[in-house]
N, C-alpha and C. Protein backbone atom coordinates (compact mmCIF):
# COMPACT_ATOMS: atom_id res chain seq x y z
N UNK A 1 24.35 -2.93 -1.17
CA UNK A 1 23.46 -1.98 -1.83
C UNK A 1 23.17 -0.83 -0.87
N UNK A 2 23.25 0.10 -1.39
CA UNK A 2 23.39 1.67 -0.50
C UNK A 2 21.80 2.27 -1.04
N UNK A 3 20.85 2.97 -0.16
CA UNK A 3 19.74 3.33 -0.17
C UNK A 3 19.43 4.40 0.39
N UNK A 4 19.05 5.64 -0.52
CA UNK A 4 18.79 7.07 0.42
C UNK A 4 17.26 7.58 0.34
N UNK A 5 17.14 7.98 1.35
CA UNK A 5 15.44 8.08 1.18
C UNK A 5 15.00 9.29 2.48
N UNK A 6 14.35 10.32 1.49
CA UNK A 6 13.93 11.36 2.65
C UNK A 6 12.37 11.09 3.19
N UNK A 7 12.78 12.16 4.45
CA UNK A 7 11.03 12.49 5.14
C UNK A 7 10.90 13.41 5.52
N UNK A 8 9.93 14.05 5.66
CA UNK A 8 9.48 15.47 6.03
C UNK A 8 9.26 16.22 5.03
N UNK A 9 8.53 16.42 4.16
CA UNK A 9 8.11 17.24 2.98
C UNK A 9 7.06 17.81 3.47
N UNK A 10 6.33 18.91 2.62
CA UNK A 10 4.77 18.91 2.87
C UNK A 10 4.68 20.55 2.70
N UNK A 11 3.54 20.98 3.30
CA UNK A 11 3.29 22.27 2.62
C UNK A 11 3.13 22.79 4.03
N UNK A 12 3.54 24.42 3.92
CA UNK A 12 3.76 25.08 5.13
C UNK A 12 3.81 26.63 4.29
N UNK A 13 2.85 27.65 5.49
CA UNK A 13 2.89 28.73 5.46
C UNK A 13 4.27 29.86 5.69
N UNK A 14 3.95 30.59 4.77
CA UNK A 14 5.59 31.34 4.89
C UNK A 14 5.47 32.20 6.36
N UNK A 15 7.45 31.79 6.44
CA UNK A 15 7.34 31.96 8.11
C UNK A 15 7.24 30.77 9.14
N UNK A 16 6.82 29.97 8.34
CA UNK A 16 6.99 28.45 9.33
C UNK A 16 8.00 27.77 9.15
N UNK A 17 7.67 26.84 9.69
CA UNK A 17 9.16 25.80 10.00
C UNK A 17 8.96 24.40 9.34
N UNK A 18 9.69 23.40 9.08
CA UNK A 18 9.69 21.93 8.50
C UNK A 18 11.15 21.37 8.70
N UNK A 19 11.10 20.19 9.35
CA UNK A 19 12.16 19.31 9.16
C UNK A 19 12.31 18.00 8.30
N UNK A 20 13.42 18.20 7.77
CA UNK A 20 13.78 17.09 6.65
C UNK A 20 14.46 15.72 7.59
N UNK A 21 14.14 15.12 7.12
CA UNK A 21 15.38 13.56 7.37
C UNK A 21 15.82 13.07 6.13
N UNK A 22 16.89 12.50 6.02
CA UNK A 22 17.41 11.35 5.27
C UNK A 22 18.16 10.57 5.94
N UNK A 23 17.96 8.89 5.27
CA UNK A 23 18.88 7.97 6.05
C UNK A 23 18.98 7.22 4.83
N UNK A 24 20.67 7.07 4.87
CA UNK A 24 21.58 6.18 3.83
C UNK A 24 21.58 5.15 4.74
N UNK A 25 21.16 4.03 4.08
CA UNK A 25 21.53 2.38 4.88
C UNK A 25 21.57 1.75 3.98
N UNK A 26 21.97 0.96 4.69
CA UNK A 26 23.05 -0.55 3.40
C UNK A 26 24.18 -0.82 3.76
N UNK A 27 24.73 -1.63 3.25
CA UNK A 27 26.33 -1.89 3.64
C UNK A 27 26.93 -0.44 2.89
N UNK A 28 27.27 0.13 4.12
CA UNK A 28 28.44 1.33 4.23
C UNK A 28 29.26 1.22 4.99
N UNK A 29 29.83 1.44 4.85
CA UNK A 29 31.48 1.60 5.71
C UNK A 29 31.56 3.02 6.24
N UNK A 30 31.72 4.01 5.45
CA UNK A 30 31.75 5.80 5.88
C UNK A 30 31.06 6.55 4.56
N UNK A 31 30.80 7.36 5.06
CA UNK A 31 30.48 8.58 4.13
C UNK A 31 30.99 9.50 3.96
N UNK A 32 31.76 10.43 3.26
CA UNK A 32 32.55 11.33 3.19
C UNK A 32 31.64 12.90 3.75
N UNK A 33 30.36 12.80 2.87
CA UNK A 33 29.77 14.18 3.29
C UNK A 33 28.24 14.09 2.89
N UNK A 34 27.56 14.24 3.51
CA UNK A 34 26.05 13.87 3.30
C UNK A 34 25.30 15.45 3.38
N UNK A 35 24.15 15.59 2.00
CA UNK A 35 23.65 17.09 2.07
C UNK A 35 22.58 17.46 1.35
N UNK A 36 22.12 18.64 1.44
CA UNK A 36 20.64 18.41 0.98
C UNK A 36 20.81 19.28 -0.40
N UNK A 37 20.06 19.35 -1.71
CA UNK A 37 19.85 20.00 -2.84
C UNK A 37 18.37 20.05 -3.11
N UNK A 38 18.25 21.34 -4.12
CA UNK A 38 16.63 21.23 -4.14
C UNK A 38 16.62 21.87 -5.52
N UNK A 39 15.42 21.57 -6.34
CA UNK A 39 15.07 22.03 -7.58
C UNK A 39 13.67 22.32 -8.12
N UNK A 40 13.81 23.80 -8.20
CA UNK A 40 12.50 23.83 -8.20
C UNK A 40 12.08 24.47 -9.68
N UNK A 41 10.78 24.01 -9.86
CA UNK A 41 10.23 24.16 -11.42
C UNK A 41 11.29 25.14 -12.59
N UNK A 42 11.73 24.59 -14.05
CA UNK A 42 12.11 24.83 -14.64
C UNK A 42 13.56 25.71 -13.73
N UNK A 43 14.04 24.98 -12.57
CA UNK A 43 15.39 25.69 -12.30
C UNK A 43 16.55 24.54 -12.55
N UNK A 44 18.00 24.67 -12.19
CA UNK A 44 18.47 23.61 -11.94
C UNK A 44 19.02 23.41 -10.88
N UNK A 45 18.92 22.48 -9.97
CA UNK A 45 19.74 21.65 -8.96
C UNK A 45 20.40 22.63 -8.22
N UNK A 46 20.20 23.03 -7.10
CA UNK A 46 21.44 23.77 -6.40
C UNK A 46 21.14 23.22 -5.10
N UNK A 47 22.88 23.77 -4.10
CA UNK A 47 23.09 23.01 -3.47
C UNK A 47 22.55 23.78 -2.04
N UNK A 48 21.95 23.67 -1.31
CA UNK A 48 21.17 23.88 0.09
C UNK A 48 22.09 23.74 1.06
N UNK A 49 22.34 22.66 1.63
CA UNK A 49 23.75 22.56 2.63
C UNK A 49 24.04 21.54 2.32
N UNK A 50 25.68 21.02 3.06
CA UNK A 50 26.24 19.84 3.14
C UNK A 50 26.91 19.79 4.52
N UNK A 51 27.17 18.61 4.90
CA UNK A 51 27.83 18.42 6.11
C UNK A 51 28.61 17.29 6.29
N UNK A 52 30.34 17.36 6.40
CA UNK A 52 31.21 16.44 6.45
C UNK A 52 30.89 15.46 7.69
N UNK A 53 31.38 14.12 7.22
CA UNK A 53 32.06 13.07 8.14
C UNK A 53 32.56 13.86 9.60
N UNK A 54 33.68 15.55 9.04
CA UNK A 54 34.04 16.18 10.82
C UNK A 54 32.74 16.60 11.22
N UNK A 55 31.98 16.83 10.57
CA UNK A 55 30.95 17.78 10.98
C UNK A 55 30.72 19.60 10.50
N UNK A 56 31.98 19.64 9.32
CA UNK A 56 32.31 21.04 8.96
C UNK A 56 30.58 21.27 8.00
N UNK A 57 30.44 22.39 8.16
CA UNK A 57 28.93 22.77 7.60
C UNK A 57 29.00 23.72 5.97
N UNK A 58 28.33 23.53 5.12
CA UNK A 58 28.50 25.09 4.22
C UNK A 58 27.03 25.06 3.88
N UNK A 59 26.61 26.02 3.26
CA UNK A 59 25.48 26.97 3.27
C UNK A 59 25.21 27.64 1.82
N UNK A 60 24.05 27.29 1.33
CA UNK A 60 23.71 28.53 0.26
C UNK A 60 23.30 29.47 0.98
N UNK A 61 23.74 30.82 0.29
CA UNK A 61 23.66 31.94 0.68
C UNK A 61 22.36 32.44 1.03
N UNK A 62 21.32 31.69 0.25
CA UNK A 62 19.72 31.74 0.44
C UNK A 62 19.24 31.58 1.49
N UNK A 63 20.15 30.56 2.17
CA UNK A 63 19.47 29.80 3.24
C UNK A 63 20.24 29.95 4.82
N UNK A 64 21.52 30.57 4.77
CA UNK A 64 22.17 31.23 5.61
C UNK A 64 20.89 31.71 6.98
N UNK A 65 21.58 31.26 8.25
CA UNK A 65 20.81 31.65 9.41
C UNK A 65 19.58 31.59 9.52
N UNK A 66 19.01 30.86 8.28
CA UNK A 66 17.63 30.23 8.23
C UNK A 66 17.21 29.13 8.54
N UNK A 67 18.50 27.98 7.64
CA UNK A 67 18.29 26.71 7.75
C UNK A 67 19.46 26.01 8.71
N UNK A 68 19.67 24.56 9.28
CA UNK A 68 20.82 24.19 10.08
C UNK A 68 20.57 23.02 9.46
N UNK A 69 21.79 22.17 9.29
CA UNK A 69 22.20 20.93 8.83
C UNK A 69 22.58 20.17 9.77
N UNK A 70 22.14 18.92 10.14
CA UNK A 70 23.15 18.09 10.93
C UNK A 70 23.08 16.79 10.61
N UNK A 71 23.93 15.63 11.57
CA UNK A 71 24.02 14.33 10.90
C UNK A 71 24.42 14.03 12.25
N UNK A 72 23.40 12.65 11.69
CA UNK A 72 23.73 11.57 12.88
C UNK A 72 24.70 10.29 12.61
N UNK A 73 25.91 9.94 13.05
CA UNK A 73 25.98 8.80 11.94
C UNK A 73 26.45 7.75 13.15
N UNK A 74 25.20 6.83 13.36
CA UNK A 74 25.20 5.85 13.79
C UNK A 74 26.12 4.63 13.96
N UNK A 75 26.58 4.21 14.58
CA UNK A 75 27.80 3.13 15.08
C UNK A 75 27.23 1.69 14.79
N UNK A 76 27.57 1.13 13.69
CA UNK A 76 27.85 -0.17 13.38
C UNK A 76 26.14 -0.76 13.01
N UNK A 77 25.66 0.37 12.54
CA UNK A 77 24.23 0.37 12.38
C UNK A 77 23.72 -0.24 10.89
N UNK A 78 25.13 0.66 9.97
CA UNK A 78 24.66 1.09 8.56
C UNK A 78 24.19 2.09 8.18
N UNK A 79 23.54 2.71 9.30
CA UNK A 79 22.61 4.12 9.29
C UNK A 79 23.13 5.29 8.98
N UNK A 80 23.27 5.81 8.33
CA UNK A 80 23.87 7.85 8.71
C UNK A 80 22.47 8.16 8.40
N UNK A 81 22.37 8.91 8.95
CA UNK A 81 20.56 10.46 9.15
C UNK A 81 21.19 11.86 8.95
N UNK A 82 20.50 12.20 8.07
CA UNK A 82 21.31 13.65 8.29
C UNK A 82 20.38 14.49 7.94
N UNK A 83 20.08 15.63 8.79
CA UNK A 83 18.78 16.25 8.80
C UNK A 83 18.87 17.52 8.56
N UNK A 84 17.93 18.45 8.12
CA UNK A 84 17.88 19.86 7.20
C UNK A 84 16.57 20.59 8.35
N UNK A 85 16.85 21.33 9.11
CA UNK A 85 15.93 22.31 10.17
C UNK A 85 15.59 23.54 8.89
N UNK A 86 14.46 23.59 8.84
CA UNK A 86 14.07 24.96 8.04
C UNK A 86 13.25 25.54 8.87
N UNK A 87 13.88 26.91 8.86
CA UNK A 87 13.07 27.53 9.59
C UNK A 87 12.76 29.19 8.71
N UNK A 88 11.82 30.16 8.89
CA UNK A 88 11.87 31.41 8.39
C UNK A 88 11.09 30.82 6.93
N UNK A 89 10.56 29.75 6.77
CA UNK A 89 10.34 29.34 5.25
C UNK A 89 9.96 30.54 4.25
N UNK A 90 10.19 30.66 2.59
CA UNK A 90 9.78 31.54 2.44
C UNK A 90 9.26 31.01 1.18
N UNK A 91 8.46 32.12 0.13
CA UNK A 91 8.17 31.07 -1.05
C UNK A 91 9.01 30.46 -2.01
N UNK A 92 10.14 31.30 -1.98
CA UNK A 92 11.33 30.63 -2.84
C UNK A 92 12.22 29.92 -2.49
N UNK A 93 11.29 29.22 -1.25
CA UNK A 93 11.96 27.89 -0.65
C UNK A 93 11.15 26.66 -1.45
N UNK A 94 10.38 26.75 -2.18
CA UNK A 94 9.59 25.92 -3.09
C UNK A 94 10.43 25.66 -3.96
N UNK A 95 10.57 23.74 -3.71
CA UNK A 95 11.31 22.90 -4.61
C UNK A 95 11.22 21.41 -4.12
N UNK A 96 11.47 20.65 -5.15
CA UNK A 96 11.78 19.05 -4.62
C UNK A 96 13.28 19.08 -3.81
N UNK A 97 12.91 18.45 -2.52
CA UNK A 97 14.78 18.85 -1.93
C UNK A 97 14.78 17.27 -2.12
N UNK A 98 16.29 17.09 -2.43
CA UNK A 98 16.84 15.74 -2.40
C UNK A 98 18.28 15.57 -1.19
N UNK A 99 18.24 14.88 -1.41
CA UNK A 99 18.96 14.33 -0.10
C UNK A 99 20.52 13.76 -1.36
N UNK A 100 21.80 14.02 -0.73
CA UNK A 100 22.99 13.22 -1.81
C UNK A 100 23.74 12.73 -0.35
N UNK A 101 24.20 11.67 -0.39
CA UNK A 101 25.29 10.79 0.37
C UNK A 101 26.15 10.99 -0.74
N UNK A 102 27.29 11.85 -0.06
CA UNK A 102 28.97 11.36 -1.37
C UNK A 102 30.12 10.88 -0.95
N UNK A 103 30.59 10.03 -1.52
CA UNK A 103 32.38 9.41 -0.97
C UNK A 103 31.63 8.13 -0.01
N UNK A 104 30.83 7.72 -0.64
CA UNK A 104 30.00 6.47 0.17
C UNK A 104 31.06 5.30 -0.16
N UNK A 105 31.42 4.61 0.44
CA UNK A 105 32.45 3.18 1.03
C UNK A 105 31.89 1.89 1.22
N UNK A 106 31.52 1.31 0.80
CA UNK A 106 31.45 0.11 1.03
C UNK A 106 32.01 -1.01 2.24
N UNK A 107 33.42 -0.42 1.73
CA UNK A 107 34.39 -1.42 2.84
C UNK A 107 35.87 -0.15 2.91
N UNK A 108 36.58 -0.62 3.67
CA UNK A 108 37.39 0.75 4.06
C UNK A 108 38.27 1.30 2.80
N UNK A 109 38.88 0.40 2.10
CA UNK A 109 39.65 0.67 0.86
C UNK A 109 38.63 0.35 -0.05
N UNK A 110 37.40 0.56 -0.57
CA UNK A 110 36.61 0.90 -1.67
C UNK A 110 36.41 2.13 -2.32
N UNK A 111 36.32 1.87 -3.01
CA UNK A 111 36.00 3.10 -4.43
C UNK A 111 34.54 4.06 -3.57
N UNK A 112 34.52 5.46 -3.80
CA UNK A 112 33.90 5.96 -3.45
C UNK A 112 32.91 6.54 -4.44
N UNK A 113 31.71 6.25 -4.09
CA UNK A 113 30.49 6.65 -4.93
C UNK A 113 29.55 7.68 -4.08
N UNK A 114 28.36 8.53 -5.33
CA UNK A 114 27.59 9.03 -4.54
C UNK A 114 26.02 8.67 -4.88
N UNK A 115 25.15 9.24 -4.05
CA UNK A 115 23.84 8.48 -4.31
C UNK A 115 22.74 9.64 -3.62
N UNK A 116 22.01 9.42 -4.55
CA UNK A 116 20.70 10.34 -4.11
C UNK A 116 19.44 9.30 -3.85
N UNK A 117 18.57 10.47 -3.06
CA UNK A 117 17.30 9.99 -2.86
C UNK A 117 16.47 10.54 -3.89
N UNK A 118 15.21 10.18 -3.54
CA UNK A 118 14.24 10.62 -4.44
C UNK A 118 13.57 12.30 -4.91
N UNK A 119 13.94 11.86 -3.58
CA UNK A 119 13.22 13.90 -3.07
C UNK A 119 11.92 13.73 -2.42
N UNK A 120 12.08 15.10 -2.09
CA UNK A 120 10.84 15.08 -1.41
C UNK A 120 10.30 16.49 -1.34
N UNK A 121 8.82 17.11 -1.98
CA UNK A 121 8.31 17.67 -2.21
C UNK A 121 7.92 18.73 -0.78
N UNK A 122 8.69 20.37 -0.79
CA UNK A 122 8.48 21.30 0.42
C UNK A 122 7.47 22.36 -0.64
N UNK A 123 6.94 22.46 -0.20
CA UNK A 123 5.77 23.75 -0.70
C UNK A 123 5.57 24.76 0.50
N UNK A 124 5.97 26.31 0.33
CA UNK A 124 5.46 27.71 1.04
C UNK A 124 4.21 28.43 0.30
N UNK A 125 3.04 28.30 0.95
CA UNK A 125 2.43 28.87 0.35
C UNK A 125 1.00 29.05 1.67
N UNK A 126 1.09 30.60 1.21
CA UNK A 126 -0.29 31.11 1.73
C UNK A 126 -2.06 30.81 1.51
């Protein structure tokens, strides 16, 4: 059973900073690409960053030289962490960000699935 679950939400003045975590644990084998999405009131789902297994990065254009993505992925743990630096916050950084693990493995030749967390609630506001 595979389990994703963020931290670091909360409310912050525009111009400040907040860091996200997520950690996929469970029996995993690899992850193909672990990344953050956010949705905010009456919008839909878009994608914030992602960051491969190499470590290759991509970027909404929103969030370009604002935000940094990275991942930790722990050795024989179960663990991958993969974390979202916001910095420059602004108000139309207001949304539930969720966390997606994709191409999640089980065992080395398994079928690849993906899996979200719950989210977790970032608020900019003065």
């Amino acid at each position: 059973q595979v389990q994703v679950m963020e931290f670091g939400g909360g409310l912050v003045q525009p111009g400040g900073s907040l860091r996200l975590s997520c950690v996929a644990s469970g029996t995993i084998f690899s992850i193909n690409a672990m990344g953050w999405y956010r949705q905010a009131p009456g919008k839909q789902r878009e994608l914030v960053a992602t960051i491969t297994d190499g470590g290759s990065t991509k970027y909404a254009d929103s969030v370009k030289g604002r935000f940094t993505i990275s991942r930790d992925n722990a050795k024989n743990t179960g663990k991958f962490t993969v974390y979202l630096q916001m910095n420059g916050l602004k108000l139309e950084d207001t949304a539930v960000y969720y966390c997606n693990a994709g191409g999640v493995r089980v065992y080395r030749s398994g079928l690849p699935f993906d899996y979200w967390g719950q989210g977790t609630q970032v608020t900019v506001s003065s």
